[in-house]
PDB file of N, CA and C in Angstrom:
ATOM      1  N   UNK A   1     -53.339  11.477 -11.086  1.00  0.00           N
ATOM      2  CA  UNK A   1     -53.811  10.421 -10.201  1.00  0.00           C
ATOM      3  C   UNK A   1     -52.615   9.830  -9.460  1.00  0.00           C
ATOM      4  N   UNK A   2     -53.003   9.633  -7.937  1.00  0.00           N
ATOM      5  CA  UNK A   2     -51.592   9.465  -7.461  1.00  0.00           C
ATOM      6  C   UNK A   2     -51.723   7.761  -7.209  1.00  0.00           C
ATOM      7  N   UNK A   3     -50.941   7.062  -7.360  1.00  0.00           N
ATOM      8  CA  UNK A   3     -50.816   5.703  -7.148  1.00  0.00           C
ATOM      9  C   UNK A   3     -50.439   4.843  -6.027  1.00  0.00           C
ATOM     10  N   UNK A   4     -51.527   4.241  -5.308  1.00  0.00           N
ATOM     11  CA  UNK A   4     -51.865   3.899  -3.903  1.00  0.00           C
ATOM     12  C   UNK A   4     -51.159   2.739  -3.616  1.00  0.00           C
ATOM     13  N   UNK A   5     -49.812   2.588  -2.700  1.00  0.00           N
ATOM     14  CA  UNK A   5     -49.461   1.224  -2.796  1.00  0.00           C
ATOM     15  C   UNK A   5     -50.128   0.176  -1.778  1.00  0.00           C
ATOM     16  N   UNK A   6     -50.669   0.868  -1.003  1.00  0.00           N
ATOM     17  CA  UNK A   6     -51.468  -0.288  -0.006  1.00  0.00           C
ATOM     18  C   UNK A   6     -52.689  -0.834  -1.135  1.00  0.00           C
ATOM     19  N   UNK A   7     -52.893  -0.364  -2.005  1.00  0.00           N
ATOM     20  CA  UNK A   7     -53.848  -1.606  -2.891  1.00  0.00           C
ATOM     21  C   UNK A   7     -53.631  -2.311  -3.928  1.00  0.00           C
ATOM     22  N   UNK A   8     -51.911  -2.134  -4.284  1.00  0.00           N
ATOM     23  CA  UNK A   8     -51.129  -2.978  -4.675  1.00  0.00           C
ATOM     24  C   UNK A   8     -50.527  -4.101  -3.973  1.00  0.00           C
ATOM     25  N   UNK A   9     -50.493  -3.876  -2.369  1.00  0.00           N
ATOM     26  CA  UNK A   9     -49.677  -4.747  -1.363  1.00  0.00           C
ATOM     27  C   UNK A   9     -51.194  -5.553  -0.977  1.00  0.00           C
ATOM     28  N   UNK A  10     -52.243  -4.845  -0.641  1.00  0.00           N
ATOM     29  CA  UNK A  10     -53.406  -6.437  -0.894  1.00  0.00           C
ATOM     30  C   UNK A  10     -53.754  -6.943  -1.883  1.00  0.00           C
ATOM     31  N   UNK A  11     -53.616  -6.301  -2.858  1.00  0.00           N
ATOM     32  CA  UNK A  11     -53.769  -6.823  -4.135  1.00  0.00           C
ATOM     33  C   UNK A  11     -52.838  -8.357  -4.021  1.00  0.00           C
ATOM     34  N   UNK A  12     -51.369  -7.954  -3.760  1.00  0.00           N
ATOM     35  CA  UNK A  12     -50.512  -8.887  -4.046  1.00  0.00           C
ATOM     36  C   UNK A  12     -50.627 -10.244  -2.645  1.00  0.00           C
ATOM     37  N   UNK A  13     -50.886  -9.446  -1.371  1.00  0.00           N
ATOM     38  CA  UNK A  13     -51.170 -10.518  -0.426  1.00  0.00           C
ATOM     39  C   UNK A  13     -52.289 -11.583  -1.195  1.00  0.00           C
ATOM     40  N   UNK A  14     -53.489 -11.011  -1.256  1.00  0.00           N
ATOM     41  CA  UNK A  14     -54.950 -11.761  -1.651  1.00  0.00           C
ATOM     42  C   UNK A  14     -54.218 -12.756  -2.705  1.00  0.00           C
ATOM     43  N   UNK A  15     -53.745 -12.295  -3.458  1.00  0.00           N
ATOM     44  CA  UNK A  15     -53.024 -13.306  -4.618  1.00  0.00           C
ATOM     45  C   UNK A  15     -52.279 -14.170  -4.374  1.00  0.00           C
ATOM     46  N   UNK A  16     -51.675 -13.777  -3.547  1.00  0.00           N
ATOM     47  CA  UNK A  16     -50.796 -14.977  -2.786  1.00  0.00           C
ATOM     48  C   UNK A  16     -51.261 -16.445  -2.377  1.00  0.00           C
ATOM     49  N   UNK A  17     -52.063 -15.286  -1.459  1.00  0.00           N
ATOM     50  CA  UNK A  17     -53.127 -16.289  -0.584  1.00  0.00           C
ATOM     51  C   UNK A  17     -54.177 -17.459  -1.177  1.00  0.00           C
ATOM     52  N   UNK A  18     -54.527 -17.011  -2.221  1.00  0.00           N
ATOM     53  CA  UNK A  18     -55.500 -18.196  -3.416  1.00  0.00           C
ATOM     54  C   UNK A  18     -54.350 -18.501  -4.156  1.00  0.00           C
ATOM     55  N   UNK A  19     -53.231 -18.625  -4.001  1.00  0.00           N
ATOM     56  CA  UNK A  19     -52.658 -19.205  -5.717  1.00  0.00           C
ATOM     57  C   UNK A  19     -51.893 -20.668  -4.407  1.00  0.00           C
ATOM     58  N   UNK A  20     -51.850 -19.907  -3.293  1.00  0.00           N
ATOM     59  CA  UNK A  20     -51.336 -21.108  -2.241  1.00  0.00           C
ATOM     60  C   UNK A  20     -52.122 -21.940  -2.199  1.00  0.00           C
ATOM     61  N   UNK A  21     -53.213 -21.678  -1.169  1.00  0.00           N
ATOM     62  CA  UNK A  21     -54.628 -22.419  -1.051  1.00  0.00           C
ATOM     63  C   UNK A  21     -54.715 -23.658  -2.355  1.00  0.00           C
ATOM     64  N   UNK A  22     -54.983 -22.875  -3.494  1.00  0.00           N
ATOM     65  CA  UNK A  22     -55.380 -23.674  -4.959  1.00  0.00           C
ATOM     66  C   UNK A  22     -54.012 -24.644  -4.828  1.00  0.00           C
ATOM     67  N   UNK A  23     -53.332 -24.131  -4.616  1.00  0.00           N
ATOM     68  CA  UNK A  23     -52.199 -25.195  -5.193  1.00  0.00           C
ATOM     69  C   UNK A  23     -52.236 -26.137  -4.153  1.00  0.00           C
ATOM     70  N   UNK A  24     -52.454 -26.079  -2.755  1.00  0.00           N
ATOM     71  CA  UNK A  24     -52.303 -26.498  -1.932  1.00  0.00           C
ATOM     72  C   UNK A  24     -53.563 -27.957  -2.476  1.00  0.00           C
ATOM     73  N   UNK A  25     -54.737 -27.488  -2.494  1.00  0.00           N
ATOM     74  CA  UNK A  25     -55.791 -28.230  -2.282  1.00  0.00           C
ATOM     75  C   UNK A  25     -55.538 -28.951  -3.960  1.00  0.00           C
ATOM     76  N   UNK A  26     -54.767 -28.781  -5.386  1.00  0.00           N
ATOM     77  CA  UNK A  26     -54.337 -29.767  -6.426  1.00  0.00           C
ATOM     78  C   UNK A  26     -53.611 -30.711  -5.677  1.00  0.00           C
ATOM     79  N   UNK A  27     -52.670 -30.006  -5.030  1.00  0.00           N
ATOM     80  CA  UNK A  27     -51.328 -31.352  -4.582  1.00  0.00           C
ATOM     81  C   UNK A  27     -52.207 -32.293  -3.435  1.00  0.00           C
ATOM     82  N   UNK A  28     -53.169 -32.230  -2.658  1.00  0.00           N
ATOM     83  CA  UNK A  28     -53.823 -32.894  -2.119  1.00  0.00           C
ATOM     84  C   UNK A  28     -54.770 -33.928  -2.655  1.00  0.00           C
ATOM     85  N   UNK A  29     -55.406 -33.533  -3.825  1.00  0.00           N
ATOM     86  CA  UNK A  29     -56.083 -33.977  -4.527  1.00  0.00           C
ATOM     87  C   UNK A  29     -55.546 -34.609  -5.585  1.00  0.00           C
ATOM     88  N   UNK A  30     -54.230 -34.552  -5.792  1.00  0.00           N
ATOM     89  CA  UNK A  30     -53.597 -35.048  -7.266  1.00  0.00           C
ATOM     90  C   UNK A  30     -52.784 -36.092  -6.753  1.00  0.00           C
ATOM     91  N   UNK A  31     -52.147 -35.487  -5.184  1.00  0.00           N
ATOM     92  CA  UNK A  31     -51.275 -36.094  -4.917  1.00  0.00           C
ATOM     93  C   UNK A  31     -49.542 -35.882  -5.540  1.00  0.00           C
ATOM     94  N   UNK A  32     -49.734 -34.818  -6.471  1.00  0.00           N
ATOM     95  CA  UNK A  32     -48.290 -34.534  -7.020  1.00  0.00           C
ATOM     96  C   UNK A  32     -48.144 -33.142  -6.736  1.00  0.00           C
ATOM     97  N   UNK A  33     -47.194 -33.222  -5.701  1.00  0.00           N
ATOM     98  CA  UNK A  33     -46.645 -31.906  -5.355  1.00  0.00           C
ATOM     99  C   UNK A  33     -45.455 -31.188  -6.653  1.00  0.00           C
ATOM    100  N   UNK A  34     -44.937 -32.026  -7.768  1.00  0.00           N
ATOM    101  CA  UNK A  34     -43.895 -31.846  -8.701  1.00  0.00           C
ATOM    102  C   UNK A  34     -44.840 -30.814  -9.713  1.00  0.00           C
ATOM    103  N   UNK A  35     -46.053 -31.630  -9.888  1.00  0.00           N
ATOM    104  CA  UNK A  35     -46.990 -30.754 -11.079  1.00  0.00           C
ATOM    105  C   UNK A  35     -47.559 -29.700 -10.913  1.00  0.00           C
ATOM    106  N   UNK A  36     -47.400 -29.395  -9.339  1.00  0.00           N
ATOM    107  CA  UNK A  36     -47.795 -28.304  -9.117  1.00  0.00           C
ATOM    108  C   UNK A  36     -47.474 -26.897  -8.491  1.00  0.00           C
ATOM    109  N   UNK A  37     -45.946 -27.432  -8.584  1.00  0.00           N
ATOM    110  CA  UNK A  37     -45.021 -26.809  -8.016  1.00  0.00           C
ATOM    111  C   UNK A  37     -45.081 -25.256  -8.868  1.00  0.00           C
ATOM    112  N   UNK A  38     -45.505 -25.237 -10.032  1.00  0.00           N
ATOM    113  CA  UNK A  38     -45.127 -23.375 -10.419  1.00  0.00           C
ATOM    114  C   UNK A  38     -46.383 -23.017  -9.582  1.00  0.00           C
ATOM    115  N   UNK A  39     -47.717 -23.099  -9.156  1.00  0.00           N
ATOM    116  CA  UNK A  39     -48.384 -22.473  -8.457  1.00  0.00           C
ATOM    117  C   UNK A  39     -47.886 -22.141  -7.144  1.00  0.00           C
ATOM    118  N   UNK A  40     -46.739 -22.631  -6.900  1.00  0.00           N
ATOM    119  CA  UNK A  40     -46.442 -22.511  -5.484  1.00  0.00           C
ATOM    120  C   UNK A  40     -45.766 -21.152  -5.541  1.00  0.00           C
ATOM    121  N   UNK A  41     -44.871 -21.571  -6.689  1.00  0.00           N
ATOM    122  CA  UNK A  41     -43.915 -20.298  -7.031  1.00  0.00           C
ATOM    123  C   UNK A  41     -44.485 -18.949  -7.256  1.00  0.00           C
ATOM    124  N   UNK A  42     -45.759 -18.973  -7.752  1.00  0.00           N
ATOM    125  CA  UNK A  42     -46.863 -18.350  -8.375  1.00  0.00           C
ATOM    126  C   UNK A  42     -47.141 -17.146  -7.082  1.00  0.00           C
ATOM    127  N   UNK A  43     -47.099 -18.124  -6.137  1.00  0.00           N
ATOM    128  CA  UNK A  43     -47.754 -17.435  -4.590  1.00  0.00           C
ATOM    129  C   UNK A  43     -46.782 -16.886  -4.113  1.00  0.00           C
ATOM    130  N   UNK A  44     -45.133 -17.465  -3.862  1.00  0.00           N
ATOM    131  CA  UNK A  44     -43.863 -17.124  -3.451  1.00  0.00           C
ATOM    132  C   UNK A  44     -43.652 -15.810  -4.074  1.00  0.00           C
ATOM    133  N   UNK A  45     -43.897 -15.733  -5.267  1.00  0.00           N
ATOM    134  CA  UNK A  45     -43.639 -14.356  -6.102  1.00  0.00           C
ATOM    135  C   UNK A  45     -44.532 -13.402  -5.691  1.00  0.00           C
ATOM    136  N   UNK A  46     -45.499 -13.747  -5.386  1.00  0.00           N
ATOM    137  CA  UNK A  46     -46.091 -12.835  -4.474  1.00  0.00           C
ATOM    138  C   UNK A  46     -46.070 -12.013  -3.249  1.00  0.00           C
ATOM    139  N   UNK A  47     -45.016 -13.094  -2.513  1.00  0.00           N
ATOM    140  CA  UNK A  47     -45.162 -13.022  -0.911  1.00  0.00           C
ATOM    141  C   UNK A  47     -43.487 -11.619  -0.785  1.00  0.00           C
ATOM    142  N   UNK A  48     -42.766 -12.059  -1.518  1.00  0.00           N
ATOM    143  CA  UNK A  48     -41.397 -11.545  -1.779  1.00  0.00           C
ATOM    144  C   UNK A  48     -41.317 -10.390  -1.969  1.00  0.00           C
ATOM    145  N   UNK A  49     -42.372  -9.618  -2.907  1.00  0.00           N
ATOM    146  CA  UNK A  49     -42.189  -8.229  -2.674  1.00  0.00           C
ATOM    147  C   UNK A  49     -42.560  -7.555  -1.543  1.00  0.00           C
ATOM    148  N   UNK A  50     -43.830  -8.198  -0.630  1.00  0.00           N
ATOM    149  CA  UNK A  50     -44.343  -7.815   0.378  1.00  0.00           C
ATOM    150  C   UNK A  50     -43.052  -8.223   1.799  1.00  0.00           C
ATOM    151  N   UNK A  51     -42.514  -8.893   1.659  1.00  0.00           N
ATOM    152  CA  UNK A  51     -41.832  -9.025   2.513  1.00  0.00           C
ATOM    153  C   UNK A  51     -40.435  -7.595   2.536  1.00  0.00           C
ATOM    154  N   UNK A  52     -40.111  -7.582   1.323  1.00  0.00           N
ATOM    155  CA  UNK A  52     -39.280  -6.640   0.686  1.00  0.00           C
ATOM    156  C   UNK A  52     -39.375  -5.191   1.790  1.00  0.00           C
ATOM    157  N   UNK A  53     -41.065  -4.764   1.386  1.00  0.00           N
ATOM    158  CA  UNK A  53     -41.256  -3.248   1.009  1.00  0.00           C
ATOM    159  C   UNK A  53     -41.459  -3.320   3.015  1.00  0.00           C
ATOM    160  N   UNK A  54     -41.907  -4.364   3.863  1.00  0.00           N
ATOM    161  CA  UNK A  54     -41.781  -4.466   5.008  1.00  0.00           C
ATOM    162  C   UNK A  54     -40.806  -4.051   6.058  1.00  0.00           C
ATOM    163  N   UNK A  55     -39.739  -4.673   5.116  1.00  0.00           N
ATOM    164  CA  UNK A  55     -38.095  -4.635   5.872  1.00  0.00           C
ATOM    165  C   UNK A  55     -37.888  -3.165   5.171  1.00  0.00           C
ATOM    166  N   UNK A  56     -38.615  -2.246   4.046  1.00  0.00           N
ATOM    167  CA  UNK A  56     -37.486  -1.281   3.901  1.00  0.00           C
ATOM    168  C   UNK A  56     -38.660  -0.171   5.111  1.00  0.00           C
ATOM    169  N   UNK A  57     -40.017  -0.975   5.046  1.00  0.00           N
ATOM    170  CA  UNK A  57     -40.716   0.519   5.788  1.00  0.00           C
ATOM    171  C   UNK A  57     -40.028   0.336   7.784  1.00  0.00           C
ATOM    172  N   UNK A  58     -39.671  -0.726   7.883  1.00  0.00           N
ATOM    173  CA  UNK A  58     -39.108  -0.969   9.364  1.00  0.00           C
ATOM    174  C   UNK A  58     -37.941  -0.162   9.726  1.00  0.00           C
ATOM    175  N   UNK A  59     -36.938  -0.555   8.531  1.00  0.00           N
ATOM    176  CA  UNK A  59     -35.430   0.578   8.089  1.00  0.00           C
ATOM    177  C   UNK A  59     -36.228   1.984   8.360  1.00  0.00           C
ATOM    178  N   UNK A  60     -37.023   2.114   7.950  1.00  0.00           N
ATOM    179  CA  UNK A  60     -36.678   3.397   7.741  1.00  0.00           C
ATOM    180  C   UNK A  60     -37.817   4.298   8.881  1.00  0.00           C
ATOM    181  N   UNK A  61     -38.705   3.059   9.663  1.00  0.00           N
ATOM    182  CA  UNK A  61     -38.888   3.888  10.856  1.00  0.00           C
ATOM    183  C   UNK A  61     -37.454   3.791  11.776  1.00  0.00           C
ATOM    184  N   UNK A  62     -36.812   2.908  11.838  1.00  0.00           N
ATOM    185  CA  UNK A  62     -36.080   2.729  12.801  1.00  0.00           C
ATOM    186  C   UNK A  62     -34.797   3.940  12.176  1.00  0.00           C
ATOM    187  N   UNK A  63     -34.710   4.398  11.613  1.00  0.00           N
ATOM    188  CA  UNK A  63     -33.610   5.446  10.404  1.00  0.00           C
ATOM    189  C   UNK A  63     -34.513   6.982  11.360  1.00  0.00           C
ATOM    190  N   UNK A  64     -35.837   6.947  11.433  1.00  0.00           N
ATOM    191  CA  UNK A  64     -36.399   8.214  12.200  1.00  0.00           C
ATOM    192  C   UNK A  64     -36.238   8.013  13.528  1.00  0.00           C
ATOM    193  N   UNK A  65     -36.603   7.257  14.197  1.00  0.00           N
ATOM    194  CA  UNK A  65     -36.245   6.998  15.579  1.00  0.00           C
ATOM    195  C   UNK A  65     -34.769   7.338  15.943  1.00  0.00           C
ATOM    196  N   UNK A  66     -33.811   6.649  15.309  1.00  0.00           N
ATOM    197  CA  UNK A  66     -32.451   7.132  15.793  1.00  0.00           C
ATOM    198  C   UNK A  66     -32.038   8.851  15.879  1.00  0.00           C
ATOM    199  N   UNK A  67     -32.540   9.610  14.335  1.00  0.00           N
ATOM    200  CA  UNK A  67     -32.561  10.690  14.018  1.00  0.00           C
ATOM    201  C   UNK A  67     -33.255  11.069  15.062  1.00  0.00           C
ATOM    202  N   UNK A  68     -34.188  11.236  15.398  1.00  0.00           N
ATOM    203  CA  UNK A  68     -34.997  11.655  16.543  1.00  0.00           C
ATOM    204  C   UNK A  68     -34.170  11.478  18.205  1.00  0.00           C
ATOM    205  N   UNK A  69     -33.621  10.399  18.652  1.00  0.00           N
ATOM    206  CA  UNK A  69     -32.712  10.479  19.792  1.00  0.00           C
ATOM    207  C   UNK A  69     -31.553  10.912  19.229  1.00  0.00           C
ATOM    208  N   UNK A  70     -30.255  11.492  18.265  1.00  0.00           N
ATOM    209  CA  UNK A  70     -29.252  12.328  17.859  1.00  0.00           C
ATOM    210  C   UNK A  70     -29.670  13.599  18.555  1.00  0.00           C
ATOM    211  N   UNK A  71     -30.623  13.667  17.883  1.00  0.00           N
ATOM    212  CA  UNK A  71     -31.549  15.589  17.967  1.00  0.00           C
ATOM    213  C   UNK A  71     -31.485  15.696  19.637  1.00  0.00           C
ATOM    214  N   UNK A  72     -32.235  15.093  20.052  1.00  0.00           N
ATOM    215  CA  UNK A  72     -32.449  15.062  21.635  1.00  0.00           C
ATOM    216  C   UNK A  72     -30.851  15.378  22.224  1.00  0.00           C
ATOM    217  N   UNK A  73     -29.925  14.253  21.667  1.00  0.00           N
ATOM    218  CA  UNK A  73     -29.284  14.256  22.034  1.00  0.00           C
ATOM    219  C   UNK A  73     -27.966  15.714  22.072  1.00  0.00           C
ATOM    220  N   UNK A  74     -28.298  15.866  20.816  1.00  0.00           N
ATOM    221  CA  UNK A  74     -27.331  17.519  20.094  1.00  0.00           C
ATOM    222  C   UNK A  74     -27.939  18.559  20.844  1.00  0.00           C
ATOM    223  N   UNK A  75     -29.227  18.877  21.354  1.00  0.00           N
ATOM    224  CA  UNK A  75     -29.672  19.852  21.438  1.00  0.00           C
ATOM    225  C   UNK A  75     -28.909  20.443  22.741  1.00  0.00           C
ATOM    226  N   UNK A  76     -29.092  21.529  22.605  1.00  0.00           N
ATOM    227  CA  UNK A  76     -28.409  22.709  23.934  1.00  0.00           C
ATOM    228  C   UNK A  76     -29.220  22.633  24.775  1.00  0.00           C
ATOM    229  N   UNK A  77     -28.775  22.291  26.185  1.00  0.00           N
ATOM    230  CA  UNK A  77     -29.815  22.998  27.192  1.00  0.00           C
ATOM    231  C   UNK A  77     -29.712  23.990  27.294  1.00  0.00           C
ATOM    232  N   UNK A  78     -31.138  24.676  28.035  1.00  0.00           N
ATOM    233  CA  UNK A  78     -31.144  26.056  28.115  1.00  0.00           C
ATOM    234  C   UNK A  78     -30.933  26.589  29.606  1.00  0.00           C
ATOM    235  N   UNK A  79     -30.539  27.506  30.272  1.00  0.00           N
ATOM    236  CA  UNK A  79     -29.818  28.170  31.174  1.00  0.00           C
ATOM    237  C   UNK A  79     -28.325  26.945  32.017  1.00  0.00           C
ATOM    238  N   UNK A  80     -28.042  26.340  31.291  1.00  0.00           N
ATOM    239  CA  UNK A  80     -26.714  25.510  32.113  1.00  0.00           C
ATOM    240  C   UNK A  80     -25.741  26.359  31.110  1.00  0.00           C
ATOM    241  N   UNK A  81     -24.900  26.731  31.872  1.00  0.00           N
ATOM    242  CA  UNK A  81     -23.546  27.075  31.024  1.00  0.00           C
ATOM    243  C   UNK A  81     -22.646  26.283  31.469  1.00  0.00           C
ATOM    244  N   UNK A  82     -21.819  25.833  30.331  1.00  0.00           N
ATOM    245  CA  UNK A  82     -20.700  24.535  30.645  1.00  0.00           C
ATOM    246  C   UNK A  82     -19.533  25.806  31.229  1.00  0.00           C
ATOM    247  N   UNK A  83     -18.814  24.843  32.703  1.00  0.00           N
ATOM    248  CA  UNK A  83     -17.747  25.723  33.189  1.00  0.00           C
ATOM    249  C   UNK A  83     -16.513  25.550  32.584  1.00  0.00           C
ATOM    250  N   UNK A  84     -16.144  26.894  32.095  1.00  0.00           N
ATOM    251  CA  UNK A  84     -14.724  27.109  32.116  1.00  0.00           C
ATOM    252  C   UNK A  84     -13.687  26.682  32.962  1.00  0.00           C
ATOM    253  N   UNK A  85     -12.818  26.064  31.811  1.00  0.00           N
ATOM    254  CA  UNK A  85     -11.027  25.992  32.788  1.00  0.00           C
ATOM    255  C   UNK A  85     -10.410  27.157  32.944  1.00  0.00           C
ATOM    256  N   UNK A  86      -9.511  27.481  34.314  1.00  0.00           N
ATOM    257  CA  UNK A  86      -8.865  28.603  34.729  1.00  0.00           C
ATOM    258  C   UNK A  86      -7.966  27.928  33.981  1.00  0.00           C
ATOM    259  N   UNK A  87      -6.842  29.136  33.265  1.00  0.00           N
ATOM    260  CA  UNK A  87      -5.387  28.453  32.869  1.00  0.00           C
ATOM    261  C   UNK A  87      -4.546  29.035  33.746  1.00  0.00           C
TER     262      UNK A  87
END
């Protein structure tokens, strides 16, 4: 069984997203943002890996793109022959 990370990365968004919300709507209702501060963290720990795996999938389109203009760039044209120096 191969292991799907896009339903680990909503998994972890969705979680985020209610542990904020909830905490959001205690500290409104309690009025103490101090007591409820690990739910915040709760959500932060959430948000951090997703931010993570973002910046490495961006790296590493932008890691193919460059590779991709090198190539362009290395490749030989075909019927130009570079001119020789007379010595």
């Amino acid at each position: 069984m191969k292991f799907d990370k896009s339903l680990l990365k909503t998994v972890f968004f969705a979680f985020g997203v209610v542990t904020f919300v909830i905490a959001t709507y205690q500290t409104v209702l309690q009025n103490d943002l101090v007591g409820n501060y690990w739910i915040y963290m709760i959500s932060l720990g959430c948000w951090l890996p997703l931010q993570y795996w973002r910046r490495q999938e961006a790296r590493r389109a932008k890691e193919i793109e460059v590779a991709k203009q090198v190539a362009a760039l290395n490749k030989p044209t075909a019927g130009k022959k570079s001119p020789k120096k007379k010595r």
